[in-house]
Protein backbone atom coordinates (compact mmCIF):
# COMPACT_ATOMS: atom_id res chain seq x y z
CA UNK A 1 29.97 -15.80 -19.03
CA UNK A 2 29.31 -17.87 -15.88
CA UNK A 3 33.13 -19.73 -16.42
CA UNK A 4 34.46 -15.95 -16.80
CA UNK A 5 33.25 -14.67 -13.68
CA UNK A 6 34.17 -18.05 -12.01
CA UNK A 7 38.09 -17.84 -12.77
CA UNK A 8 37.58 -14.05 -11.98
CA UNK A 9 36.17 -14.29 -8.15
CA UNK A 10 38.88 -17.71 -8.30
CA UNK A 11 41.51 -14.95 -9.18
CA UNK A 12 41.05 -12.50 -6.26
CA UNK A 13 40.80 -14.89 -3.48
CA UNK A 14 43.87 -16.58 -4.94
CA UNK A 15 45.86 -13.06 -4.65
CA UNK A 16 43.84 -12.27 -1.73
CA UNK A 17 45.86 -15.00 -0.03
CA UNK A 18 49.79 -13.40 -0.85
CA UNK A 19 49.24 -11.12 2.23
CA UNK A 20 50.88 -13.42 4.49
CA UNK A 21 54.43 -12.01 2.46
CA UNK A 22 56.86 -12.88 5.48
CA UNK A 23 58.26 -9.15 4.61
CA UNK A 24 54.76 -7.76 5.95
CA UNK A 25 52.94 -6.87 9.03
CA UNK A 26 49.62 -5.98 9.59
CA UNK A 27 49.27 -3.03 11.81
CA UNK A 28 45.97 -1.42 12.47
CA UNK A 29 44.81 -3.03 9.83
CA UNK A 30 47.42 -2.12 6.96
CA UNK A 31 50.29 -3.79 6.08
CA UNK A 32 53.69 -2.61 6.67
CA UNK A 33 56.85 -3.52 4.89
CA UNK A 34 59.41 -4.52 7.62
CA UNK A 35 62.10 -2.68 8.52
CA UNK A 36 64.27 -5.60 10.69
CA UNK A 37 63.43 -8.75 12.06
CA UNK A 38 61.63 -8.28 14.98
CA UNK A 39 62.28 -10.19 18.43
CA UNK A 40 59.70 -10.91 20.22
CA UNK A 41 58.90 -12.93 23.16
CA UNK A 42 57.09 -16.10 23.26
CA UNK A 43 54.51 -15.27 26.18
CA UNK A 44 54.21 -11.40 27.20
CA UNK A 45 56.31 -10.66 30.13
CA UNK A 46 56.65 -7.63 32.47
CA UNK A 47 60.51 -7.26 34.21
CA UNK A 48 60.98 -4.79 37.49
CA UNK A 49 63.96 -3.99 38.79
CA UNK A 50 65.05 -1.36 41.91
CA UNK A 51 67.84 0.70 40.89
CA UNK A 52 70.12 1.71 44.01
CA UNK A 53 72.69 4.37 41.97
CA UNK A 54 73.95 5.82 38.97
CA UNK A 55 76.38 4.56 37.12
CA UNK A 56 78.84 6.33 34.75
CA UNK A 57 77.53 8.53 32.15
CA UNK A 58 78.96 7.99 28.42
CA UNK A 59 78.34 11.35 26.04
CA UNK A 60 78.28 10.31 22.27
CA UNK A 61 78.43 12.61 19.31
CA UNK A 62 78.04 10.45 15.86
CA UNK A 63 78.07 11.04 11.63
CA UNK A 64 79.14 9.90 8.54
CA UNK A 65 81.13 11.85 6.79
CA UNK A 66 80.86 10.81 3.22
CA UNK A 67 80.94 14.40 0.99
CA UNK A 68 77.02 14.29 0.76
CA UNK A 69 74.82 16.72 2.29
CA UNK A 70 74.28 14.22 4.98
CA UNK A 71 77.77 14.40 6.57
CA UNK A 72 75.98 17.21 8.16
CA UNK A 73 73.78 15.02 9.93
CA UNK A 74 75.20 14.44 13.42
CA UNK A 75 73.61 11.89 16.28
CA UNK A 76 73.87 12.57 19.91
CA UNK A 77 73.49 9.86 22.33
CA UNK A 78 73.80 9.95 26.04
CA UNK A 79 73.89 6.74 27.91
CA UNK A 80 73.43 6.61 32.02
CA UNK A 81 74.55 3.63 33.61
CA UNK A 82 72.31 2.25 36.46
CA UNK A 83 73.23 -0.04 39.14
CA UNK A 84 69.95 -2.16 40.67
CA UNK A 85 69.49 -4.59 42.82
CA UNK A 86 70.70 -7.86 42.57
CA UNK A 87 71.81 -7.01 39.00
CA UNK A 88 75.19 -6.71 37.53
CA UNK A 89 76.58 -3.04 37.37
CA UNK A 90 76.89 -2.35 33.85
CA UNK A 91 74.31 -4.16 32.12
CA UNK A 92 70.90 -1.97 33.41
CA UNK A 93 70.75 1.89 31.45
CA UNK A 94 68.85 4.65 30.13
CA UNK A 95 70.08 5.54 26.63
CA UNK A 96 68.92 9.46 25.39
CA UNK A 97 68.78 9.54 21.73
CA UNK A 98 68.82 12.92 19.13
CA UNK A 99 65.40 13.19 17.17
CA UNK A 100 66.87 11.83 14.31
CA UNK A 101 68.11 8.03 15.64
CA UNK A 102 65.64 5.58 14.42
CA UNK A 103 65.61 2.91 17.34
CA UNK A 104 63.37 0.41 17.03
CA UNK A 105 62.62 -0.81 20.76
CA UNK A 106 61.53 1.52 23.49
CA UNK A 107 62.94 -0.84 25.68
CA UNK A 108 64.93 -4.16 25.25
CA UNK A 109 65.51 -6.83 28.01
CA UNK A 110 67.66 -9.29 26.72
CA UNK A 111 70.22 -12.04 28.10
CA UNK A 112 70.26 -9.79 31.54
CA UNK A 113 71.05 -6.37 30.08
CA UNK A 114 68.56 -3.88 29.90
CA UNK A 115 68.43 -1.09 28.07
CA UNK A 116 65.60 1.62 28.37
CA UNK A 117 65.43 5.12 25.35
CA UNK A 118 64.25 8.58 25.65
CA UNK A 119 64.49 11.29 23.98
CA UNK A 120 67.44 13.02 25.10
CA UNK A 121 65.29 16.23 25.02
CA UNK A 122 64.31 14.67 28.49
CA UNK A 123 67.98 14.29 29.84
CA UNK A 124 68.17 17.00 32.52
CA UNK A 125 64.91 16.26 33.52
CA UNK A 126 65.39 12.40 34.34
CA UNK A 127 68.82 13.04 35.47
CA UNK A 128 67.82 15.34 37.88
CA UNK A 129 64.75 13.66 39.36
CA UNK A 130 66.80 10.50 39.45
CA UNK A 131 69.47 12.18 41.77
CA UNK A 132 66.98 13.89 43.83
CA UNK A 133 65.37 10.48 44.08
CA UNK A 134 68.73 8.37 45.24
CA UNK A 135 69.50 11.57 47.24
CA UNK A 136 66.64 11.18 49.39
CA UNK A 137 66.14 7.34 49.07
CA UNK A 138 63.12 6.93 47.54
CA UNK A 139 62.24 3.97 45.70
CA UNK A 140 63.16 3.92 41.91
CA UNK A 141 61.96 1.30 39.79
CA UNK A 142 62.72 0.13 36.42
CA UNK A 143 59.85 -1.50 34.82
CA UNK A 144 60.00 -3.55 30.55
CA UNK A 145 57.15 -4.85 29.33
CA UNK A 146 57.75 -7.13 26.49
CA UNK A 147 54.59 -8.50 24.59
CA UNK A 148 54.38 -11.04 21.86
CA UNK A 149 52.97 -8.76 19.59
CA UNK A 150 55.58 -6.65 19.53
CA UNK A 151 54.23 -4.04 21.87
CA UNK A 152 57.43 -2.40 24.34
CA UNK A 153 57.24 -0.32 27.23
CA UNK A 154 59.97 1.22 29.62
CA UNK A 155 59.36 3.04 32.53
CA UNK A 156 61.70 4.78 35.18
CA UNK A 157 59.48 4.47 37.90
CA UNK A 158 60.34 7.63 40.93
């Protein structure tokens, strides 16, 4: 009997130990299956920028049309160029996504282009605030924080 429970408690701490599946990640506690390979940075980081105009603004309509009930399905996506200081012209924007895109960073900073997402139910909104901002030359920031745990944050700062 003593042997028996032995290998038993030896059995769940050896499966208790397969958690560290590299196809898992804990969050709050539970483990996730993941989705993409996530990149993260080595040491959290926080990025600000002063935007000084608007760029062009690119209006994108999106589906697959494959005969299923899904070619139905069309994406919007509305991306504002912004030009900032001391940064090149193109590479800095605010990309408005339909409810049902699935993007996986709020905001990405990576090899010196920028990209921030909102839901493009906020489009006239931030468009407008943003001109009214320039218009009157208030400061406008664009702030990424990038943690090492995964944790993303943009903010358009007026």
């Amino acid at each position: 009997m003593l042997a028996f429970l032995s290998f038993l408690c030896f059995g769940l701490v050896v499966s208790a130990q397969n958690d560290a599946d590299l196809n898992t990640a804990r969050n709050n506690d539970r483990l996730s299956k993941r989705m993409f390979k996530a990149n993260n940075p080595l040491e959290d980081k926080t990025d600000m920028f002063e935007v000084t105009g608007v760029g062009g603004t690119v209006f994108t309509t999106s589906n697959t049309s494959d005969g299923t009930a899904n070619s139905y399905k069309h994406s919007q996506k509305i991306t504002l160029s912004l030009a900032v200081l001391n940064g090149k012209s193109n590479s800095f924007q605010l990309v408005f996504f339909s409810p049902d895109n699935e993007i996986p960073y709020s905001a990405s900073f990576a090899d010196g282009s920028l990209s921030i997402y909102f839901p493009i139910s906020m489009y006239e909104e931030v468009k407008q605030k943003l001109d009214q901002s320039l218009a009157a030359r208030k400061k406008v920031q664009l702030k990424v924080i990038q943690k090492k745990d995964g944790y993303r944050e943009g903010t358009l700062i007026l």
